[in-house]
N, C-alpha and C. Protein backbone atom coordinates (compact mmCIF):
# COMPACT_ATOMS: atom_id res chain seq x y z
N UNK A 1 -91.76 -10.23 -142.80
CA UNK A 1 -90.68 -10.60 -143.67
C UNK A 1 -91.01 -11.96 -144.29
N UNK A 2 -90.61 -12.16 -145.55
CA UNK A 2 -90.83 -12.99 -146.78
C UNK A 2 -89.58 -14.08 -146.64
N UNK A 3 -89.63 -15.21 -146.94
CA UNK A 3 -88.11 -16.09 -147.59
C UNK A 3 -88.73 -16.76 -148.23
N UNK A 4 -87.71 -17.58 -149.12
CA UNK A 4 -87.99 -18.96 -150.19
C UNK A 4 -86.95 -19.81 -149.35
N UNK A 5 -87.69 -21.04 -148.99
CA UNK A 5 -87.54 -22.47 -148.54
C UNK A 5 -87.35 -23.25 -149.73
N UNK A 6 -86.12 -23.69 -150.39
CA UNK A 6 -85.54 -24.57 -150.97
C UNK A 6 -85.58 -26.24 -150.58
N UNK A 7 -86.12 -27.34 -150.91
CA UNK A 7 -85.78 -28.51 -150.52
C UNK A 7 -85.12 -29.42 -152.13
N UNK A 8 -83.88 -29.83 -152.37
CA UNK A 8 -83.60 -30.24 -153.11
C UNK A 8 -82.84 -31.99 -152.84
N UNK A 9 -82.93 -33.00 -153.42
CA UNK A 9 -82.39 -34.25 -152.97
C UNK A 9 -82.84 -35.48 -153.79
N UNK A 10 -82.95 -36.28 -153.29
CA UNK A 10 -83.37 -37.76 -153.89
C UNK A 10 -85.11 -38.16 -153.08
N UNK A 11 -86.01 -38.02 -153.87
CA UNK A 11 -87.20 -38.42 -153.45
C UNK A 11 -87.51 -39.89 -151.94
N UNK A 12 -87.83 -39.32 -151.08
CA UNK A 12 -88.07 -39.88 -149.85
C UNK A 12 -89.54 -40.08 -149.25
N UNK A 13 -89.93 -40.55 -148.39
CA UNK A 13 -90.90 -40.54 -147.50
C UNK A 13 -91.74 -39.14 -146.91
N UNK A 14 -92.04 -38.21 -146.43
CA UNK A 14 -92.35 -37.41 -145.43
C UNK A 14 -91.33 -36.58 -145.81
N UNK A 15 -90.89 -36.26 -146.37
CA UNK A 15 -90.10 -34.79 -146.86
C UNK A 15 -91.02 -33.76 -146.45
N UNK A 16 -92.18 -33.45 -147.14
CA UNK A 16 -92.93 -32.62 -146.76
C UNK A 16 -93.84 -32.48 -145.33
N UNK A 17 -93.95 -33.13 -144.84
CA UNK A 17 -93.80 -33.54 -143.53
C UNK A 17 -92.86 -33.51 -142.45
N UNK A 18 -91.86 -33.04 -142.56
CA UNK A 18 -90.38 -33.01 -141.95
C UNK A 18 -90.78 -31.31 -142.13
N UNK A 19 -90.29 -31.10 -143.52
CA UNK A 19 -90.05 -29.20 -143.57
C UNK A 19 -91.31 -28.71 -142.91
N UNK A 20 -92.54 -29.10 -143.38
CA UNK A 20 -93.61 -28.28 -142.41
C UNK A 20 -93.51 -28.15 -141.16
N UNK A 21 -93.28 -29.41 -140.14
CA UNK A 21 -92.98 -29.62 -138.76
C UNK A 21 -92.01 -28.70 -138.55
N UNK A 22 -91.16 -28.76 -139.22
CA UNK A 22 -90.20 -27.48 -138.42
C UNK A 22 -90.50 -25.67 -139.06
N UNK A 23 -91.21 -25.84 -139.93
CA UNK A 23 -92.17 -24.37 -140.12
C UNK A 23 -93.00 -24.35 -138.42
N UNK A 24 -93.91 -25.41 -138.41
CA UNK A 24 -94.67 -25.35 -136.92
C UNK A 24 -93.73 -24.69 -135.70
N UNK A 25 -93.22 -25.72 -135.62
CA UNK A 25 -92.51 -25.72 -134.81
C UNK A 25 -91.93 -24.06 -134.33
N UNK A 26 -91.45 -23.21 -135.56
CA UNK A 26 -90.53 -22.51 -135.10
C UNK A 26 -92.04 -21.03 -136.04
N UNK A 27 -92.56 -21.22 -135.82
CA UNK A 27 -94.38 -20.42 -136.11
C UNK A 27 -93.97 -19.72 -137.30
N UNK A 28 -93.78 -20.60 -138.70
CA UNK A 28 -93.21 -20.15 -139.75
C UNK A 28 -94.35 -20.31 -140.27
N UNK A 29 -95.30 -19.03 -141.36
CA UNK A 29 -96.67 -19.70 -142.14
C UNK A 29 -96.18 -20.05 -143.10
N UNK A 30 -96.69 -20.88 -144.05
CA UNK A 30 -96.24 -21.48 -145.51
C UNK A 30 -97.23 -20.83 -146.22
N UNK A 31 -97.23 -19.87 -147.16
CA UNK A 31 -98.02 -18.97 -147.78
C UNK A 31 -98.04 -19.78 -149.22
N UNK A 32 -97.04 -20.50 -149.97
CA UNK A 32 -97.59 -21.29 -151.04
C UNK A 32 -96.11 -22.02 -151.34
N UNK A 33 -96.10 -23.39 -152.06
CA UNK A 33 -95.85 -24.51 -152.01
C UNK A 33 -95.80 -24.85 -153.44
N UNK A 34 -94.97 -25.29 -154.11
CA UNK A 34 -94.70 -26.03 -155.08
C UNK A 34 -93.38 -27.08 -155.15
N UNK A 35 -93.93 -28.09 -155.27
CA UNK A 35 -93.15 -29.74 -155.42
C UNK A 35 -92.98 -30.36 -156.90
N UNK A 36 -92.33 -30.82 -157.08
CA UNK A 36 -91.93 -31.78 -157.92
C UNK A 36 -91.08 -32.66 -158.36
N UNK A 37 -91.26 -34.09 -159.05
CA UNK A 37 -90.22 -34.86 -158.66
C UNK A 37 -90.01 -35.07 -160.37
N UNK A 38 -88.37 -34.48 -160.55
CA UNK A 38 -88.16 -34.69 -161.61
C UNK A 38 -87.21 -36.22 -161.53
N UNK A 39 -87.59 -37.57 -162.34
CA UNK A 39 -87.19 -39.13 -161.87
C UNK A 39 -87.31 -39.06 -160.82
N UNK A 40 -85.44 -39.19 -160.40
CA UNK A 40 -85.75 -39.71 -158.26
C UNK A 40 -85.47 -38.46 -157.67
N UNK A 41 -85.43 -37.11 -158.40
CA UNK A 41 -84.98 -36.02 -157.89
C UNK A 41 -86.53 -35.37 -156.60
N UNK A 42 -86.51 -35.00 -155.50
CA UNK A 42 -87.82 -34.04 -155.32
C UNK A 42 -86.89 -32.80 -155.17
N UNK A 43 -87.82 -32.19 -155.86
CA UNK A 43 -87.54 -30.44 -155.85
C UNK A 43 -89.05 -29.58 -155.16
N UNK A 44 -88.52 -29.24 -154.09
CA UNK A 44 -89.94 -28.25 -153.42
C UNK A 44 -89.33 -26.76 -153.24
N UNK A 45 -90.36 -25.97 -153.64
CA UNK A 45 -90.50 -24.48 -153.32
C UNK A 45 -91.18 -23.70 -152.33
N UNK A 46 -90.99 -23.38 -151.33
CA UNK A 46 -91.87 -22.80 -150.21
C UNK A 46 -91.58 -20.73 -150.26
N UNK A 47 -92.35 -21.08 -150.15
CA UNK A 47 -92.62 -19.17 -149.85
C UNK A 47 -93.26 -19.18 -148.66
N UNK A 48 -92.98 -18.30 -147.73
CA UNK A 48 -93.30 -18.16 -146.27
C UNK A 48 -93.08 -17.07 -145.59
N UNK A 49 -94.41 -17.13 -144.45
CA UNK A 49 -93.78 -15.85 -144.00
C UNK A 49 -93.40 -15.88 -142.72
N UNK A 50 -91.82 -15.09 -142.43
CA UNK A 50 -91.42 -14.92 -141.15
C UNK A 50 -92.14 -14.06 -139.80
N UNK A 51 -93.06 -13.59 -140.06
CA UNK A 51 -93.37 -12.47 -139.42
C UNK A 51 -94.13 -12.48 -137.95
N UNK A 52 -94.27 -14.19 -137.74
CA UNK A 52 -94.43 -14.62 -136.33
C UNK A 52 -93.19 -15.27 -135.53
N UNK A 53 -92.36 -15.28 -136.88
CA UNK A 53 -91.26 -16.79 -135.94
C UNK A 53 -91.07 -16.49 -134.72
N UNK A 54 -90.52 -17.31 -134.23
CA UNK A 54 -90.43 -17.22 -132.66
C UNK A 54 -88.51 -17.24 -132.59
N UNK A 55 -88.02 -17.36 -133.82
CA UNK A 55 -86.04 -17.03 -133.54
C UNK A 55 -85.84 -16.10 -134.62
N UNK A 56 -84.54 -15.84 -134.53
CA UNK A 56 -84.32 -14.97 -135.55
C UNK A 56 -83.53 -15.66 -137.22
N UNK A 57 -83.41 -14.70 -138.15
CA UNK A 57 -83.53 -15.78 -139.38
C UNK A 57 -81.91 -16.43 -139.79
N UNK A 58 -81.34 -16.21 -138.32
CA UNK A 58 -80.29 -17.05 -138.74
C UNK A 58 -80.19 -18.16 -138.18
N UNK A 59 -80.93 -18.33 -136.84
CA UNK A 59 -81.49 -19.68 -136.61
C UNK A 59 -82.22 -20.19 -136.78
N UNK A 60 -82.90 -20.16 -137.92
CA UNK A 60 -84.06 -20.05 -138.84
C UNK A 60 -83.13 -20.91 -139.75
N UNK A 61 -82.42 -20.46 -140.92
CA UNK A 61 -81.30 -20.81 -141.70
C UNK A 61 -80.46 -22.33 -141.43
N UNK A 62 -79.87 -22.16 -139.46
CA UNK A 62 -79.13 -23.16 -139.08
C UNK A 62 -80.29 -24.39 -138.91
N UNK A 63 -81.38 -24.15 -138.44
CA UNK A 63 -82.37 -25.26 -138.43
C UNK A 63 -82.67 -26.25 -139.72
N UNK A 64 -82.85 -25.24 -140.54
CA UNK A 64 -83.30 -26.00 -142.21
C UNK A 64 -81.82 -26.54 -142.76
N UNK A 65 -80.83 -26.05 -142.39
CA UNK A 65 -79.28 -26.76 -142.72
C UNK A 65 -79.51 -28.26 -141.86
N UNK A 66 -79.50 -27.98 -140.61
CA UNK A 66 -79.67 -29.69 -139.96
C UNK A 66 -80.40 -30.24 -140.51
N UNK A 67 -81.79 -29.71 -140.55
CA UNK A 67 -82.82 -30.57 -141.33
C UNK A 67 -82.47 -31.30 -142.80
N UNK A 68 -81.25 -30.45 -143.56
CA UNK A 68 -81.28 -30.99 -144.81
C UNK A 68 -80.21 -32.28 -144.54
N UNK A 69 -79.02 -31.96 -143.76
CA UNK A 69 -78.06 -32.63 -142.86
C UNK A 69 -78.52 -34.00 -142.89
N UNK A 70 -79.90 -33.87 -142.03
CA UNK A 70 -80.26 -34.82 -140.83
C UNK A 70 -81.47 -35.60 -142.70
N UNK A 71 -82.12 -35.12 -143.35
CA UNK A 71 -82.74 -36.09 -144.56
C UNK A 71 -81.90 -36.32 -145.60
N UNK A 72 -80.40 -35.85 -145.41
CA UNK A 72 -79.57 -36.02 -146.79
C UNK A 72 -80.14 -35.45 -148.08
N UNK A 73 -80.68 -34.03 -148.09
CA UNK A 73 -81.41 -33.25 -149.02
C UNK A 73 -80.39 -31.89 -148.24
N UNK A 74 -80.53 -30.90 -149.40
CA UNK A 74 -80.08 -29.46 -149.18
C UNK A 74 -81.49 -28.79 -149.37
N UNK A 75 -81.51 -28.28 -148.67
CA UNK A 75 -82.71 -27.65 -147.27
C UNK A 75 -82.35 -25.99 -147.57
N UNK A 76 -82.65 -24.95 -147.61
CA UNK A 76 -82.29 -23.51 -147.69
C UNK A 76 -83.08 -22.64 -147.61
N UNK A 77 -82.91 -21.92 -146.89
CA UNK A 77 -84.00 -20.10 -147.06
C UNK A 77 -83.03 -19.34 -147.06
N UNK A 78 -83.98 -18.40 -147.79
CA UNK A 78 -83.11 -16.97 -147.91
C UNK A 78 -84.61 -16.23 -148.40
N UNK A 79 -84.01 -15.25 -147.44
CA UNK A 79 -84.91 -14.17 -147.00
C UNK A 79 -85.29 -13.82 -148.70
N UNK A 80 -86.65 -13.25 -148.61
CA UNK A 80 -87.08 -12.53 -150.33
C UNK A 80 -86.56 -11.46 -150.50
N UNK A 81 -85.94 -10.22 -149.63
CA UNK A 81 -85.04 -8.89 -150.09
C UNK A 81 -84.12 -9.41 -150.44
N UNK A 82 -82.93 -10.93 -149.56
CA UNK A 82 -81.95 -11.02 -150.44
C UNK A 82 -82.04 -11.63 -151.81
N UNK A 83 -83.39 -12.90 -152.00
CA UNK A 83 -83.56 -12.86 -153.43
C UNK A 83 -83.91 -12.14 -154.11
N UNK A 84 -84.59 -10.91 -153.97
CA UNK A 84 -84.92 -9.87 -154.92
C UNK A 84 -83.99 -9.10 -155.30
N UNK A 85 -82.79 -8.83 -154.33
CA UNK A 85 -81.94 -8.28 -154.35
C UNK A 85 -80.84 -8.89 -155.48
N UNK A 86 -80.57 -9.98 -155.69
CA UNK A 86 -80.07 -10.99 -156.46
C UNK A 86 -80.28 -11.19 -158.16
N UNK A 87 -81.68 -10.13 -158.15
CA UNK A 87 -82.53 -10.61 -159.95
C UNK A 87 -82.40 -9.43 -159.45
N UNK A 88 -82.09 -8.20 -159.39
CA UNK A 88 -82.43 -6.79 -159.71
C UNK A 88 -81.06 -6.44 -160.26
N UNK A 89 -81.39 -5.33 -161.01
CA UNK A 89 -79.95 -5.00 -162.13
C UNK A 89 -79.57 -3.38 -160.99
């Protein structure tokens, strides 16, 4: 199983460093990655795959919520069937 990892907020330190650690952590692969800082905004895109994690993807979900919580950024996954599901007519 597929999700998109959302990181949206005010440009910081180790952002990317924070979300990876808790990819490790919880045996999430990061299959591809796109960042950018529009002014003081960072905006990152993660695509990843669930298919080792070690919880299931709703504590998957509650983790990246603290995490966004805990850097004052909104932090989000959602699985790729429900985004595909979302752009399909």
């Amino acid at each position: 199983m597929k999700a998109v990892i959302t990181v949206i907020g005010h440009d910081t330190v180790g952002v990317v460093a924070k979300v990876s650690a808790v990819c490790a952590e919880l045996n999430i692969n990061i299959e591809d990655i796109s960042q950018s800082i529009m002014q003081d905004m960072f905006c990152m895109i993660m695509l990843v795959s669930l298919n080792r994690c070690t919880v299931d993807p709703a504590a998957v979900r509650d983790r990246f919520t603290a995490l966004g919580d805990e850097m004052k950024m909104q932090v989000t996954m959602t699985r790729q069937e429900v985004f595909d599901a979302m752009h399909t007519i």
